[in-house]
N, C-alpha and C. Protein backbone atom coordinates (compact mmCIF):
# COMPACT_ATOMS: atom_id res chain seq x y z
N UNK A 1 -2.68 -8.07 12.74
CA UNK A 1 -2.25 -6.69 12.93
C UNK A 1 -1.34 -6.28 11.76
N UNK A 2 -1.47 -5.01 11.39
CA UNK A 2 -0.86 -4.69 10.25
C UNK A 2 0.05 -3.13 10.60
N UNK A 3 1.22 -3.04 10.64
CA UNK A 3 1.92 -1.89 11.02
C UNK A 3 2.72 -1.39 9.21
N UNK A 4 2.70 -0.44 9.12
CA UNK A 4 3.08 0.48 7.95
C UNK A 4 4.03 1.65 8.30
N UNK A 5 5.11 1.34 7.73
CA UNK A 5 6.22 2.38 7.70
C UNK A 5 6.76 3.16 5.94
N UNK A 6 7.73 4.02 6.68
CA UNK A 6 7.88 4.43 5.19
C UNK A 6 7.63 5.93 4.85
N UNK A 7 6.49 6.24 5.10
CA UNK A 7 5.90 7.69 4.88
C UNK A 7 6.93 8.66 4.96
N UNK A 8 6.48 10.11 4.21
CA UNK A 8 7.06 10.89 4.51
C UNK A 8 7.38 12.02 3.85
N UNK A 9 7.74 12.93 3.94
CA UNK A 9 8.02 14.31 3.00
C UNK A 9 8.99 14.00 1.75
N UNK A 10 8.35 14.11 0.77
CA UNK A 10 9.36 13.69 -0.92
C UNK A 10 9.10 15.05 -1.95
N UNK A 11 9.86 15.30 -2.46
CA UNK A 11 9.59 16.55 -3.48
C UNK A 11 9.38 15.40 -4.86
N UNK A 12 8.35 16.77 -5.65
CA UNK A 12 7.95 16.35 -7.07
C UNK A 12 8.72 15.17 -7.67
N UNK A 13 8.99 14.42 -8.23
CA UNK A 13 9.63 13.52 -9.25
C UNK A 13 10.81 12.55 -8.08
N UNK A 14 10.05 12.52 -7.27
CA UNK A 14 11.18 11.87 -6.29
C UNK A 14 10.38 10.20 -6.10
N UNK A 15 11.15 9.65 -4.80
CA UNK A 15 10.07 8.45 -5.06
C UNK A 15 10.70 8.01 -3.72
N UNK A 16 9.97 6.93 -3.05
CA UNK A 16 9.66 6.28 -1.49
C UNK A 16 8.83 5.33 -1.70
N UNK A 17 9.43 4.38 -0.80
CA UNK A 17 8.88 2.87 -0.65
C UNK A 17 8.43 2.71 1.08
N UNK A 18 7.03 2.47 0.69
CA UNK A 18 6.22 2.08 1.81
C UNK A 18 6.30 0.39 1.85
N UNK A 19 6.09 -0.16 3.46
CA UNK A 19 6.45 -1.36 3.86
C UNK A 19 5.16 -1.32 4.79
N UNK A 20 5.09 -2.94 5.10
CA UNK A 20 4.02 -3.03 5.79
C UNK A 20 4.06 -4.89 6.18
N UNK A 21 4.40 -5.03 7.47
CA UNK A 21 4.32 -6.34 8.62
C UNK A 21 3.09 -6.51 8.93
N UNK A 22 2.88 -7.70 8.59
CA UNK A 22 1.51 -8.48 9.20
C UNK A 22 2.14 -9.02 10.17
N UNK A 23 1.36 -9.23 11.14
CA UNK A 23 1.77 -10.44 12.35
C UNK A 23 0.36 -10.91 12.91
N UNK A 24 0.52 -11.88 13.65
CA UNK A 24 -0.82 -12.86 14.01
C UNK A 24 -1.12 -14.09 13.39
N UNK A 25 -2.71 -14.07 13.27
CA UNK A 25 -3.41 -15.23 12.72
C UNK A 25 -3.27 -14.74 11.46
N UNK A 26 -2.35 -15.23 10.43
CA UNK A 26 -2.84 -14.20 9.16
C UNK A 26 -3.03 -15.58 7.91
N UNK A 27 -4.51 -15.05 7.49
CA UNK A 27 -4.98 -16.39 6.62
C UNK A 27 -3.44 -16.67 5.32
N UNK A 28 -3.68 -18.13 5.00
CA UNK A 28 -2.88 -18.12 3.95
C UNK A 28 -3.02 -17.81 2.70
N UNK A 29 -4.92 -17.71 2.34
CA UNK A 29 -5.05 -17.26 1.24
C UNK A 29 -5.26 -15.88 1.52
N UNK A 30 -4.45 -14.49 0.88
CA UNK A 30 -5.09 -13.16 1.62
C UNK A 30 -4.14 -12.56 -0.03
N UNK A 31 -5.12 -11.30 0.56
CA UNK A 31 -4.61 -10.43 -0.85
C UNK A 31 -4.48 -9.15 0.23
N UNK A 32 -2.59 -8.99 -0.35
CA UNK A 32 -2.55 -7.55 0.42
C UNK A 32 -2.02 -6.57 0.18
N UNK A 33 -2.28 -5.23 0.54
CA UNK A 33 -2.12 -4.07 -0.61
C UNK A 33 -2.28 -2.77 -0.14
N UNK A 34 -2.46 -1.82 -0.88
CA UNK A 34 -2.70 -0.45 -0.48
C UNK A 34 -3.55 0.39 -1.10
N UNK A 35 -3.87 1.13 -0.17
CA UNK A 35 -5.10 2.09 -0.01
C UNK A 35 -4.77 3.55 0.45
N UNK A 36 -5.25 4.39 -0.20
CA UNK A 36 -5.12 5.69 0.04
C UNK A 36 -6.07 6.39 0.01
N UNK A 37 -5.59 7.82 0.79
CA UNK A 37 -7.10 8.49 1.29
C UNK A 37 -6.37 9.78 1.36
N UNK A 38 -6.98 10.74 0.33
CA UNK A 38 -6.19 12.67 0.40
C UNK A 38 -7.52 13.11 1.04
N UNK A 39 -6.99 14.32 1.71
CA UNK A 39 -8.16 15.17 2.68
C UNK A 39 -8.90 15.52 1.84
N UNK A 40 -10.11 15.26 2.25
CA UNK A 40 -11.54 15.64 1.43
C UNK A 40 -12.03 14.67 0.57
N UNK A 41 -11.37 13.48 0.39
CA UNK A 41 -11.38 13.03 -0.85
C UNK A 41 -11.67 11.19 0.16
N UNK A 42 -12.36 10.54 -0.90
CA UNK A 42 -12.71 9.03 -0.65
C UNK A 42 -11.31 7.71 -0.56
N UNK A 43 -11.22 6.92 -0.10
CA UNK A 43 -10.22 6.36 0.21
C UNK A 43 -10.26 4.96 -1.34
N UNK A 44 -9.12 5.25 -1.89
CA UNK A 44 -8.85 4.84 -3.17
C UNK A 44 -8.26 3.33 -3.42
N UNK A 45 -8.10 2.67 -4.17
CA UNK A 45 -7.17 1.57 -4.69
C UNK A 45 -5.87 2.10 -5.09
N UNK A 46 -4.76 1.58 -4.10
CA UNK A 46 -3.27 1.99 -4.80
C UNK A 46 -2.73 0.79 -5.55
N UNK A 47 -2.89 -0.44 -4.78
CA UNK A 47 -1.68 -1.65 -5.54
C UNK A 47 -2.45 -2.48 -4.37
N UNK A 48 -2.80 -3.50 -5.18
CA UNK A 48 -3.35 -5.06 -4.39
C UNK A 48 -2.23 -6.06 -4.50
N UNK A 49 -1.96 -7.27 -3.82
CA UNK A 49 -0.94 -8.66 -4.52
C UNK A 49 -1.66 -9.67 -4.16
N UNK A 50 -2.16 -10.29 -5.29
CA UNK A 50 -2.82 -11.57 -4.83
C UNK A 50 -2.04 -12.72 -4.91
N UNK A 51 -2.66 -13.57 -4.07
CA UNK A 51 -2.01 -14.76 -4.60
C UNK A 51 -1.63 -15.65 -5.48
N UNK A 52 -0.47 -16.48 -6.02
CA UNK A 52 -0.26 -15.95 -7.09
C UNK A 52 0.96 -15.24 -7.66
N UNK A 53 1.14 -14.25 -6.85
CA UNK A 53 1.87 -13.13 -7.96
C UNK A 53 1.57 -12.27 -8.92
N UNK A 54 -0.21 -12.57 -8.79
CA UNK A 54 -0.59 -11.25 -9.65
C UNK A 54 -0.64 -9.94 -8.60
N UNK A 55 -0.75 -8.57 -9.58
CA UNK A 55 -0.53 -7.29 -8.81
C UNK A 55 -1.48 -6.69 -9.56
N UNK A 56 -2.56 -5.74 -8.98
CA UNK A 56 -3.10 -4.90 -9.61
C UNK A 56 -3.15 -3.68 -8.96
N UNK A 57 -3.62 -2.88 -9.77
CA UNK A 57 -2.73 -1.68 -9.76
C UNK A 57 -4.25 -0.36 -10.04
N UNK A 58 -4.79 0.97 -8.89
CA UNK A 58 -5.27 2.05 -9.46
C UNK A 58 -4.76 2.82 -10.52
N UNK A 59 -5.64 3.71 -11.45
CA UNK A 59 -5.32 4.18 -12.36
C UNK A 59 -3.98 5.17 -12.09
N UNK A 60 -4.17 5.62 -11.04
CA UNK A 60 -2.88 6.88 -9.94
C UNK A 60 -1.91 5.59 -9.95
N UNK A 61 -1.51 4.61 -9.98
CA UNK A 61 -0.09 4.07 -9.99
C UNK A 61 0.25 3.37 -10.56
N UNK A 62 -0.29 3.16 -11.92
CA UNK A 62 0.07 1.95 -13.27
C UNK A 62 1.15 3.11 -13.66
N UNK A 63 2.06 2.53 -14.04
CA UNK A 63 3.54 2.79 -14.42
C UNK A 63 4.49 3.51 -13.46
N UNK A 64 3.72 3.99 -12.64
CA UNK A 64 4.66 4.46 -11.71
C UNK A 64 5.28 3.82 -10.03
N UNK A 65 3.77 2.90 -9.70
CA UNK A 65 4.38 2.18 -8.39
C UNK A 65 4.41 0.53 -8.71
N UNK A 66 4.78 0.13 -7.90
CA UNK A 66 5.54 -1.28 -8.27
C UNK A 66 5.03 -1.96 -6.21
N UNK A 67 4.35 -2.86 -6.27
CA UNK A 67 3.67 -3.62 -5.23
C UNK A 67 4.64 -5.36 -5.31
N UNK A 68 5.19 -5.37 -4.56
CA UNK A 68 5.94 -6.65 -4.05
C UNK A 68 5.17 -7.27 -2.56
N UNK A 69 5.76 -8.44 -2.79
CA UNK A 69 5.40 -9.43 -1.60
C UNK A 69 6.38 -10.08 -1.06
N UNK A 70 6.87 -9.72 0.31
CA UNK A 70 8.29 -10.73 0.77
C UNK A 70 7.30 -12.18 1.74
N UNK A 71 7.02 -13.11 1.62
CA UNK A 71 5.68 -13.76 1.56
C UNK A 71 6.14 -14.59 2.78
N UNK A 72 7.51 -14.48 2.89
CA UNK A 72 8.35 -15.56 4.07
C UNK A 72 7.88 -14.65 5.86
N UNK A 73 7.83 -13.61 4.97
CA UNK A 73 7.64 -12.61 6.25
C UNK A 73 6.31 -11.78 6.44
N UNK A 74 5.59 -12.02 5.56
CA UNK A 74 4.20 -11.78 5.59
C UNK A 74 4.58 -9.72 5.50
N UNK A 75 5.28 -9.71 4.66
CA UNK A 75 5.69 -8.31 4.55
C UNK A 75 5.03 -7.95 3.11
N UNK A 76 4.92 -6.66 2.59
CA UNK A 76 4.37 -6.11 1.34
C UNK A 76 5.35 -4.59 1.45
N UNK A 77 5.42 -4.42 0.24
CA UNK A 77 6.52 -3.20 0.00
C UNK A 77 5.65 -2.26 -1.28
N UNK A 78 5.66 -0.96 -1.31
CA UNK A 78 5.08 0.02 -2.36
C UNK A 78 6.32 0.72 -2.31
N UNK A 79 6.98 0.37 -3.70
CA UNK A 79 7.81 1.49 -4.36
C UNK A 79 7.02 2.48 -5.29
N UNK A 80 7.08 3.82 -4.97
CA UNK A 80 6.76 4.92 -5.51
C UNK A 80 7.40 5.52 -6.50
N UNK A 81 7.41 5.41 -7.18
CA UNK A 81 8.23 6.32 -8.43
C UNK A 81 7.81 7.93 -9.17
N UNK A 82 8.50 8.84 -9.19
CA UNK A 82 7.89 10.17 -10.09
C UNK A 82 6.66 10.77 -9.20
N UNK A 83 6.64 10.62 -7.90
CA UNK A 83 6.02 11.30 -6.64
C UNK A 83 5.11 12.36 -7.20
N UNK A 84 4.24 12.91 -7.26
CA UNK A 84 3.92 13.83 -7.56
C UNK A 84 2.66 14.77 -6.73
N UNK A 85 2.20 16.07 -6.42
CA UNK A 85 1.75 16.44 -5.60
C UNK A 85 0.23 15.73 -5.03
N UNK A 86 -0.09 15.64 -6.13
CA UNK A 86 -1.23 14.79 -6.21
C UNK A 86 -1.69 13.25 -5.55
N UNK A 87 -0.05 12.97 -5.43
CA UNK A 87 -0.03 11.76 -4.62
C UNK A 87 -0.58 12.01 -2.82
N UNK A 88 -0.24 12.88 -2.97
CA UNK A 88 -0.35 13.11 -1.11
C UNK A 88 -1.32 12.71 -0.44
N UNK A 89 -1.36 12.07 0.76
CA UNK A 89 -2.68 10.95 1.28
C UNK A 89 -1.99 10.72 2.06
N UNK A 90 -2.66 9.62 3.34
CA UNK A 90 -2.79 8.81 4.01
C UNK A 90 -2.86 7.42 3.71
N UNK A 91 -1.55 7.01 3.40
CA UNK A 91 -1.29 5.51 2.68
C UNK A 91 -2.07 3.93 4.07
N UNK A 92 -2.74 3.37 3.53
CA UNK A 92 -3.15 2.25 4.53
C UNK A 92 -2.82 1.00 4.29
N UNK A 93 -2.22 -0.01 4.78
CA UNK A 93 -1.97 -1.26 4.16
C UNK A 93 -3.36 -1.86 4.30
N UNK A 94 -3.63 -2.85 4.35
CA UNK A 94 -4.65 -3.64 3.42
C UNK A 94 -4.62 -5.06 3.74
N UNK A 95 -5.23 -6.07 4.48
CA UNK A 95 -4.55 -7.32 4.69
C UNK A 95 -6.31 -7.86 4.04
N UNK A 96 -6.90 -8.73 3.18
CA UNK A 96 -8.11 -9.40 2.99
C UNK A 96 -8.27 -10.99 3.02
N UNK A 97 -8.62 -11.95 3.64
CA UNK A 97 -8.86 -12.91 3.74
C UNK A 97 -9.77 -13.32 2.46
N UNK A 98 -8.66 -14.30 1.69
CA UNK A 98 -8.91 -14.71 0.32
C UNK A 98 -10.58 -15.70 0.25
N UNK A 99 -10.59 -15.91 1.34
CA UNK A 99 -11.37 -17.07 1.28
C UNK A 99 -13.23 -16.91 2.07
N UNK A 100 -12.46 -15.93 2.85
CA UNK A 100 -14.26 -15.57 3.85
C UNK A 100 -13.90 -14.14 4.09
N UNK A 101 -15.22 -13.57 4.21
CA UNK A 101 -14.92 -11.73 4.20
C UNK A 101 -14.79 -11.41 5.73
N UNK A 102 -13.18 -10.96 5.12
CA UNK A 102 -12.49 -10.62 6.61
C UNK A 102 -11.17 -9.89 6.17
N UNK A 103 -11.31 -8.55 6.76
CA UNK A 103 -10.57 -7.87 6.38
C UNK A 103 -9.22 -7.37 7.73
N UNK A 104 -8.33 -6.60 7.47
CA UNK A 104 -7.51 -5.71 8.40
C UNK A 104 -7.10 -4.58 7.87
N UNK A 105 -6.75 -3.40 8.41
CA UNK A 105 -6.47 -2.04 8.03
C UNK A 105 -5.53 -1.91 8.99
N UNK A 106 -3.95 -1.26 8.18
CA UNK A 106 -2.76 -1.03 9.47
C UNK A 106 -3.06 0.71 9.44
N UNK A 107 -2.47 1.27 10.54
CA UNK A 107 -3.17 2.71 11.24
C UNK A 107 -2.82 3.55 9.77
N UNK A 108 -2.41 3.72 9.04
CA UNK A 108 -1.92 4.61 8.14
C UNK A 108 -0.79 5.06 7.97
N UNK A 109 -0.12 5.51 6.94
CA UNK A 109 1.28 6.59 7.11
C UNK A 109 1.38 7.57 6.13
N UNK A 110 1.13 8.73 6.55
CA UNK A 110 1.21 9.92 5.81
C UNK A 110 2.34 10.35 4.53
N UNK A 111 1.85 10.30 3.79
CA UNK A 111 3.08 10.63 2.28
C UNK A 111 2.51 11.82 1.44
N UNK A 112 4.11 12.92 1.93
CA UNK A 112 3.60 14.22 1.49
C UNK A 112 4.56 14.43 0.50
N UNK A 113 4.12 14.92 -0.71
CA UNK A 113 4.85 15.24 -1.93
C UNK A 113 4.68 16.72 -1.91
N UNK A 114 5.82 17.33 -2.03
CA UNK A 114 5.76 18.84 -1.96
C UNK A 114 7.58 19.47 -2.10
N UNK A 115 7.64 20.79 -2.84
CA UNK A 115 8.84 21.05 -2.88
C UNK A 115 8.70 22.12 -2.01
């Protein structure tokens, strides 16, 4: 199970950090991350963390968001930086089983950039 907090109303050039708790059976090899989805529009790559310590990153958040792993707690964090309207979506965490295809999706949390 994957729960996501964080969301929320930010003006232009501002910035917010989304969080996100796994709990359960959660594999040890897993890559986990975020996903976004604006109305009308297809649900995107924000920031993956694989195992490792590598981070990769959609074209919408190379230099601006920053994807951590607190790994003791099966937690993942998206710092947002320089917010911008364009950002606005339905942020989803992301849990993938490194090893056999098996995925999880936490319910979403809405992040609205607007002045």
């Amino acid at each position: 199970q994957l729960q996501a907090s964080g969301g929320g109303l930010v003006q232009p050039g501002g910035s917010l950090t989304l969080s996100c708790k796994a709990s359960g059976s959660i594999p040890s090899m897993n890559i986990m991350g975020w996903y976004r989805q604006a109305s009308g529009k297809e649900r995107e790559l924000v920031a993956t963390f694989w195992n490792g310590g590598i981070r990769k990153y959609g074209d919408s958040a190379k230099g601006r968001f920053d994807i951590s792993k607190d790994h003791a707690n099966q937690k993942t964090y998206l710092k947002m930086n320089n917010l911008q309207p364009e950002d606005t979506a339905v942020y989803y965490c992301h849990l993938r089983n490194g090893l056999v295809p098996e995925e999880w999706w936490g319910q979403g949390t809405q992040v609205t950039v607007s002045s």
